[in-house]
PDB file of N, CA and C in Angstrom:
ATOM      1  N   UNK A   1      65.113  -0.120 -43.682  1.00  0.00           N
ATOM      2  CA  UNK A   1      65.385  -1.460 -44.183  1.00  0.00           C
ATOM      3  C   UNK A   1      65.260  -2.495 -43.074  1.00  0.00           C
ATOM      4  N   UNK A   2      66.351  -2.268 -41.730  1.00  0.00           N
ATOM      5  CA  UNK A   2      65.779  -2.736 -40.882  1.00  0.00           C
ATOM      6  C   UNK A   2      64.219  -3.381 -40.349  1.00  0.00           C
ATOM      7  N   UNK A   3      63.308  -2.772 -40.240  1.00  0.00           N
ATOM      8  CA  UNK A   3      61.929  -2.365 -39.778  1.00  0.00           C
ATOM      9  C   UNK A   3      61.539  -3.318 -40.959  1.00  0.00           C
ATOM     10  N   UNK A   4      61.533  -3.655 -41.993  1.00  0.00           N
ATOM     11  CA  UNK A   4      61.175  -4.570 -42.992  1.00  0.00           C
ATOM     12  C   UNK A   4      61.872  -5.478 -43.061  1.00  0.00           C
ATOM     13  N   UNK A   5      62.633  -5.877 -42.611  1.00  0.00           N
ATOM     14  CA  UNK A   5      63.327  -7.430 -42.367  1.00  0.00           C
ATOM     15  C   UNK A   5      62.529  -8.167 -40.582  1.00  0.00           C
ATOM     16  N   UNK A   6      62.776  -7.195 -39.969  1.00  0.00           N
ATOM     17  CA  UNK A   6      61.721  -7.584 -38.680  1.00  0.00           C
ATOM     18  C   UNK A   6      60.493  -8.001 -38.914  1.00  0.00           C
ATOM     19  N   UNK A   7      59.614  -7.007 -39.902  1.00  0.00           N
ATOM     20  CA  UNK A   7      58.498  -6.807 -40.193  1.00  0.00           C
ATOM     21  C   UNK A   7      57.898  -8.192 -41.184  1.00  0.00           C
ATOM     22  N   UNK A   8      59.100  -9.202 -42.090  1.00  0.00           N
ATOM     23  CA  UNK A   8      58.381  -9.826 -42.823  1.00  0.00           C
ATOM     24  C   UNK A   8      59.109 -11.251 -41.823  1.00  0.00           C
ATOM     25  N   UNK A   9      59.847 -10.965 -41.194  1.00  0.00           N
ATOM     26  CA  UNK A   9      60.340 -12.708 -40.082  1.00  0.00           C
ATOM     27  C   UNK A   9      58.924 -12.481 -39.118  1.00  0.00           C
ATOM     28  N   UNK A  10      58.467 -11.331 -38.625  1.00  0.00           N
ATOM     29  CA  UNK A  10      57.008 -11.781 -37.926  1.00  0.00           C
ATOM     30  C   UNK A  10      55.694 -12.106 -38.517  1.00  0.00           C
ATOM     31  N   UNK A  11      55.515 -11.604 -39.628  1.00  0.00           N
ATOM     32  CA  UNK A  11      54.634 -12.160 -40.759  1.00  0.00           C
ATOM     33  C   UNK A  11      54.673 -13.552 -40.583  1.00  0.00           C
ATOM     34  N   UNK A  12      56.007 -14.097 -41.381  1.00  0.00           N
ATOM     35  CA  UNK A  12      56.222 -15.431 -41.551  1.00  0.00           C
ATOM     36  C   UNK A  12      56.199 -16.065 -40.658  1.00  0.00           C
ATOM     37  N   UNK A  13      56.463 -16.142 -39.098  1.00  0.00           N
ATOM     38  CA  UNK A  13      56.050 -16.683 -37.823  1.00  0.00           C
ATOM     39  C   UNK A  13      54.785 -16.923 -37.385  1.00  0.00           C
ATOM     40  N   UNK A  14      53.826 -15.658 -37.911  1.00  0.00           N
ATOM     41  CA  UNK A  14      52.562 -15.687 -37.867  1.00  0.00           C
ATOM     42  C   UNK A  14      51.324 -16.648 -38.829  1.00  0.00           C
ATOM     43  N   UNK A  15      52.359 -16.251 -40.030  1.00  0.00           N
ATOM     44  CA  UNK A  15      51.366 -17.575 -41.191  1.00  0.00           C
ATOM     45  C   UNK A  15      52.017 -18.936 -40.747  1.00  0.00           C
ATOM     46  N   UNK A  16      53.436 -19.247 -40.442  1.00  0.00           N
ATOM     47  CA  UNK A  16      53.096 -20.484 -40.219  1.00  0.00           C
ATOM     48  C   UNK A  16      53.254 -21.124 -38.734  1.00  0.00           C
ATOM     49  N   UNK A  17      52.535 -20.576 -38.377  1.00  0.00           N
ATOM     50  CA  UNK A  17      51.689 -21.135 -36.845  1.00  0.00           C
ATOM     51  C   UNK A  17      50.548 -21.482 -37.417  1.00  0.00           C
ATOM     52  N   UNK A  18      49.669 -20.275 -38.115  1.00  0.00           N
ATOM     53  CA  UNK A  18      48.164 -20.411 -38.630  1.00  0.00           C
ATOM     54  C   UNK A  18      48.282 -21.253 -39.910  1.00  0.00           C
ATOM     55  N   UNK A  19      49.371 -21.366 -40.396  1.00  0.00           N
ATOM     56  CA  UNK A  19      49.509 -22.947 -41.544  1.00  0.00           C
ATOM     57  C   UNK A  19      49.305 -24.031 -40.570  1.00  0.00           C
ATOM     58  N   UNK A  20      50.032 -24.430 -39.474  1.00  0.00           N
ATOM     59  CA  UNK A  20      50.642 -25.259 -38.579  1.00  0.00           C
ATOM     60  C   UNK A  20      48.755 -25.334 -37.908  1.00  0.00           C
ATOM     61  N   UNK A  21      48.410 -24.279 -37.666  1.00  0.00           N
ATOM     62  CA  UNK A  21      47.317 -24.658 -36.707  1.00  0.00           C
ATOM     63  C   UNK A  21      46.578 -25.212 -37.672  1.00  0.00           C
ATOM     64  N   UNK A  22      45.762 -24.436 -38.874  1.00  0.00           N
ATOM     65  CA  UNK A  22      44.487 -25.074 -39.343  1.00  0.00           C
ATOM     66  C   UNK A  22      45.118 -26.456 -40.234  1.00  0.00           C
ATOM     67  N   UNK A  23      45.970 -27.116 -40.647  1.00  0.00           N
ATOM     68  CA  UNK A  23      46.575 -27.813 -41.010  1.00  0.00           C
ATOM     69  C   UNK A  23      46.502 -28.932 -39.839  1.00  0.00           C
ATOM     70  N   UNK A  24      46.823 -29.047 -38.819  1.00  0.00           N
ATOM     71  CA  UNK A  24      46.437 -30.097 -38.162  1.00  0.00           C
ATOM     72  C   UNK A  24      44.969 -30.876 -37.915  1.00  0.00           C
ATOM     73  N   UNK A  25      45.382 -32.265 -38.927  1.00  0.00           N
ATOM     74  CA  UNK A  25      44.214 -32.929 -38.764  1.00  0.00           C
ATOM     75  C   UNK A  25      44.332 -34.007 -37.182  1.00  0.00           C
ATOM     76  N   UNK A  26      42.841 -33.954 -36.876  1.00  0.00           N
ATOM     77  CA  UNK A  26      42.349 -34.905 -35.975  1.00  0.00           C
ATOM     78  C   UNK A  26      43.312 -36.429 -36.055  1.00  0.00           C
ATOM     79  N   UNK A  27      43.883 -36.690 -35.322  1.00  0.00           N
ATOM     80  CA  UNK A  27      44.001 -38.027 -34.867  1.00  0.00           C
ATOM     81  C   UNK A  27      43.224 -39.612 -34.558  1.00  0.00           C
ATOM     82  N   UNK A  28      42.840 -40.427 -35.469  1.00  0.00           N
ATOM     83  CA  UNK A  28      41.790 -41.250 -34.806  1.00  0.00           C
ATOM     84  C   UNK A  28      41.793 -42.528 -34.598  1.00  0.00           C
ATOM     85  N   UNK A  29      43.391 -42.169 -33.583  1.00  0.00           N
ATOM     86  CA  UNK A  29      43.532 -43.411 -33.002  1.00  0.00           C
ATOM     87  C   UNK A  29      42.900 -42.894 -31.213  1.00  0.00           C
ATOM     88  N   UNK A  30      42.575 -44.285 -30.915  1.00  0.00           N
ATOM     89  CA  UNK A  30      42.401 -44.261 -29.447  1.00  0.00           C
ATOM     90  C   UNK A  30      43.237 -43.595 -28.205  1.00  0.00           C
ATOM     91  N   UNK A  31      44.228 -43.384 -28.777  1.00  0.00           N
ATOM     92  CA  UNK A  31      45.431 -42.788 -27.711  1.00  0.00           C
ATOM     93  C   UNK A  31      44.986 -41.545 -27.022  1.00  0.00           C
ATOM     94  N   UNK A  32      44.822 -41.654 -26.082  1.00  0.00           N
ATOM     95  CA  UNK A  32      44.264 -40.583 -25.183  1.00  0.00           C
ATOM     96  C   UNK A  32      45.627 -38.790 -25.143  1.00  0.00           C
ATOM     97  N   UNK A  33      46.723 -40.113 -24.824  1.00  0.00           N
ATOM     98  CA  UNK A  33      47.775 -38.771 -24.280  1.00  0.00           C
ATOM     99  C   UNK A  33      48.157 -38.432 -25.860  1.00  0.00           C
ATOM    100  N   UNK A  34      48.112 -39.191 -26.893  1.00  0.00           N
ATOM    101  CA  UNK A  34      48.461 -38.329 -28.085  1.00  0.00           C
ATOM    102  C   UNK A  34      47.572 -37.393 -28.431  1.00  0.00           C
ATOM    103  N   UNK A  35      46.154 -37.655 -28.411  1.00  0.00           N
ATOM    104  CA  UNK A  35      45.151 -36.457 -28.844  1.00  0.00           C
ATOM    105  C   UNK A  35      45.421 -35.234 -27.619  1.00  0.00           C
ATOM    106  N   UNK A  36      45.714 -35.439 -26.434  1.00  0.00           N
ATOM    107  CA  UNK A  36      46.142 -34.044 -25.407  1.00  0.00           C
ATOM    108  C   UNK A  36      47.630 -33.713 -25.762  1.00  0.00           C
ATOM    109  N   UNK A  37      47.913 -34.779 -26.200  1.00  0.00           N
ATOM    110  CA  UNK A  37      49.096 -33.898 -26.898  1.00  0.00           C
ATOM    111  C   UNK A  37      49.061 -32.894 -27.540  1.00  0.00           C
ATOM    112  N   UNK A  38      48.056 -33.130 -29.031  1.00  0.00           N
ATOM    113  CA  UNK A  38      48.240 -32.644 -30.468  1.00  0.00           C
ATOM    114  C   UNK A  38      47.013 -31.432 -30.232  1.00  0.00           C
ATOM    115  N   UNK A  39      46.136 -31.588 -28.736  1.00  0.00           N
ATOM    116  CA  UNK A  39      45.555 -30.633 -28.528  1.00  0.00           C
ATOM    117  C   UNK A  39      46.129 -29.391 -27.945  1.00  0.00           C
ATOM    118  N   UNK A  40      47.039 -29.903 -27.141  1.00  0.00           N
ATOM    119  CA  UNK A  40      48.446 -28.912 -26.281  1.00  0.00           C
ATOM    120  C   UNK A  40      48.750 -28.118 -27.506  1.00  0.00           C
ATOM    121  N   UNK A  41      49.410 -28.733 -28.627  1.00  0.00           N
ATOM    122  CA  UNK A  41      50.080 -28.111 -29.717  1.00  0.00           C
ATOM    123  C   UNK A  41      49.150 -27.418 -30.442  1.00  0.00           C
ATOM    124  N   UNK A  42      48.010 -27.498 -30.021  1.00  0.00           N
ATOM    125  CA  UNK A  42      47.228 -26.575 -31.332  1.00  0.00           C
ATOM    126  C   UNK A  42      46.628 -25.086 -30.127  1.00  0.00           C
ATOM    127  N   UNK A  43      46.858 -25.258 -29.235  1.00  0.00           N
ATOM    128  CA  UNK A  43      46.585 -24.235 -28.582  1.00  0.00           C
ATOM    129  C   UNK A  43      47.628 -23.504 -28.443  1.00  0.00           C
ATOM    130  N   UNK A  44      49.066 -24.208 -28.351  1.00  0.00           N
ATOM    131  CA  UNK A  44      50.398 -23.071 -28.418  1.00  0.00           C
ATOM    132  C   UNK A  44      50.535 -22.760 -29.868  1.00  0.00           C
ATOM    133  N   UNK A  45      50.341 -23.079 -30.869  1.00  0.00           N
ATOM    134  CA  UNK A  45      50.229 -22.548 -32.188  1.00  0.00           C
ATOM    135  C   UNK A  45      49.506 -21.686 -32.264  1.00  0.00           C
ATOM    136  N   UNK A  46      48.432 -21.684 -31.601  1.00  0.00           N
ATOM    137  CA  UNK A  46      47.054 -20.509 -31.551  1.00  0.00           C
ATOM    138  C   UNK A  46      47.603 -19.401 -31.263  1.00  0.00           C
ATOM    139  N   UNK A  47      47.864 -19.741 -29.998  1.00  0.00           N
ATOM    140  CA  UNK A  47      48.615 -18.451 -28.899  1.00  0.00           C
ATOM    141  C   UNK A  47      49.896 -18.031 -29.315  1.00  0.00           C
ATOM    142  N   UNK A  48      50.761 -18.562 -30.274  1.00  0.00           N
ATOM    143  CA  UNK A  48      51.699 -17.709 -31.270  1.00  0.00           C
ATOM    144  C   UNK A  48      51.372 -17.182 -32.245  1.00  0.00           C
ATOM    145  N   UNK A  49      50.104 -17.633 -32.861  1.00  0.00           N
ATOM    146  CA  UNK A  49      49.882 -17.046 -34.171  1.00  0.00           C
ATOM    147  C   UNK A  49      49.094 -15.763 -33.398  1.00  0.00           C
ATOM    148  N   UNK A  50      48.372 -15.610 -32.554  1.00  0.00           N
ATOM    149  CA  UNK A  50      47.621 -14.267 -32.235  1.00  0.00           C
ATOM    150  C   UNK A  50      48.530 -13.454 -31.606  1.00  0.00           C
ATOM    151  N   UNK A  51      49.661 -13.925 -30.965  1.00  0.00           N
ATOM    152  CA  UNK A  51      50.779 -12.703 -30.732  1.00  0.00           C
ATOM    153  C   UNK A  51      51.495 -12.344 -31.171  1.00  0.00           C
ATOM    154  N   UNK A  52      51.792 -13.478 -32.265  1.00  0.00           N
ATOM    155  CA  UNK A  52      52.682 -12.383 -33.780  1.00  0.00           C
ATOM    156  C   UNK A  52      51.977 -11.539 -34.747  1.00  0.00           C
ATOM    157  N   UNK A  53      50.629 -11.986 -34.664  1.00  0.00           N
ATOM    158  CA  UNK A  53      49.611 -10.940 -35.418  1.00  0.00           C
ATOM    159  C   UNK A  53      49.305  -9.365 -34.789  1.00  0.00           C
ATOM    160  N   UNK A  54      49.539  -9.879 -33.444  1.00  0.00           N
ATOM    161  CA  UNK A  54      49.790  -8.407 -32.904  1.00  0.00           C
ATOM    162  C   UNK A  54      50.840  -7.463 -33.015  1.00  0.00           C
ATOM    163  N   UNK A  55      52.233  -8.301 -32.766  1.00  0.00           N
ATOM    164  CA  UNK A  55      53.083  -7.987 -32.968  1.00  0.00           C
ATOM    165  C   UNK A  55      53.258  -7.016 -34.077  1.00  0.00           C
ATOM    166  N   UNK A  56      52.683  -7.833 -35.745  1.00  0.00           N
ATOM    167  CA  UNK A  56      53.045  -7.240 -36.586  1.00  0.00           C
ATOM    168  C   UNK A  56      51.940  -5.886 -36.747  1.00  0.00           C
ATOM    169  N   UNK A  57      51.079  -6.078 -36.099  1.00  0.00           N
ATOM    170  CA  UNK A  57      50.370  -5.001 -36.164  1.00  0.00           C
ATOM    171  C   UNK A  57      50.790  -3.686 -35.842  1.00  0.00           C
ATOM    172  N   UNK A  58      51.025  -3.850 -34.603  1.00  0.00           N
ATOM    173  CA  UNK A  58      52.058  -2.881 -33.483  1.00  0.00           C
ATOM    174  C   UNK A  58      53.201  -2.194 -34.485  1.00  0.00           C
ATOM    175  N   UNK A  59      54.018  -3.035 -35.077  1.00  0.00           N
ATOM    176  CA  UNK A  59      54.656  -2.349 -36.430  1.00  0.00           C
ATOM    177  C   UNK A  59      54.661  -2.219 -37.213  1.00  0.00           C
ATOM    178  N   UNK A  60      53.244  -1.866 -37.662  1.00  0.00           N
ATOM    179  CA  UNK A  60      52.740  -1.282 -38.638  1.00  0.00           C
ATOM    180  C   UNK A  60      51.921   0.499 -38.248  1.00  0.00           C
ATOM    181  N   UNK A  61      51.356   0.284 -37.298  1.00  0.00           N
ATOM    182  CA  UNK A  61      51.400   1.366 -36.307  1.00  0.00           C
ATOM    183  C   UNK A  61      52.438   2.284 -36.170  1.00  0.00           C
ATOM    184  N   UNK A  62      53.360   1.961 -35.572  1.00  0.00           N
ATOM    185  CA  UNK A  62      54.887   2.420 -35.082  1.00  0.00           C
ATOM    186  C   UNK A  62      55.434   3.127 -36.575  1.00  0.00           C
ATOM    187  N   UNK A  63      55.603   1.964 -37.519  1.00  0.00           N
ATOM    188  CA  UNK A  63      55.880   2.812 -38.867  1.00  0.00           C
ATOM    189  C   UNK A  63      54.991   3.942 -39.159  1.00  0.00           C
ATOM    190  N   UNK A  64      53.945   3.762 -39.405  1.00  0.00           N
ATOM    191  CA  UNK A  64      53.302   4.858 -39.694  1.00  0.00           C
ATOM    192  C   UNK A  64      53.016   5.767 -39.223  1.00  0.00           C
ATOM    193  N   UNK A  65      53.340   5.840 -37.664  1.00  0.00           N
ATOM    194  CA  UNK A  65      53.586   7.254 -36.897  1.00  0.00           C
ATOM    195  C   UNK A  65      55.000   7.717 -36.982  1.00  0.00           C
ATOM    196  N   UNK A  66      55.752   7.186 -37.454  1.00  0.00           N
ATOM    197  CA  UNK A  66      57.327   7.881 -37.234  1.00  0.00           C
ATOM    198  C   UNK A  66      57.581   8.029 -38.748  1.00  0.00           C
TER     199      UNK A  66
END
């Protein structure tokens, strides 16, 4: 039961980063430091959504060997 409560809070971390990432539209105002902003944020959304996808992978693995 455990292992499936872990298993669906990293799911859900994972879809919404990748909601959060492809969901961010372009900015088109002139503001320089807001677009490196909202570019900052779409690369740490990236880089959470591909390590909770691993994550959940990894325990899915783990389950199915034990």
């Amino acid at each position: 039961m455990g292992f499936w409560i872990l298993f669906g809070i990293t799911v859900l971390i994972a879809v919404y980063s990748f909601i959060v990432l492809m969901t961010a539209s372009p900015n088109k105002s002139q503001n320089r430091t807001n677009d490196a902003n909202k570019a900052s944020n779409k690369k740490v959304y990236g880089i959470i959504f591909v390590v909770f996808l691993v994550i959940a992978i990894i325990e899915i693995i783990v389950y199915a060997n034990s």
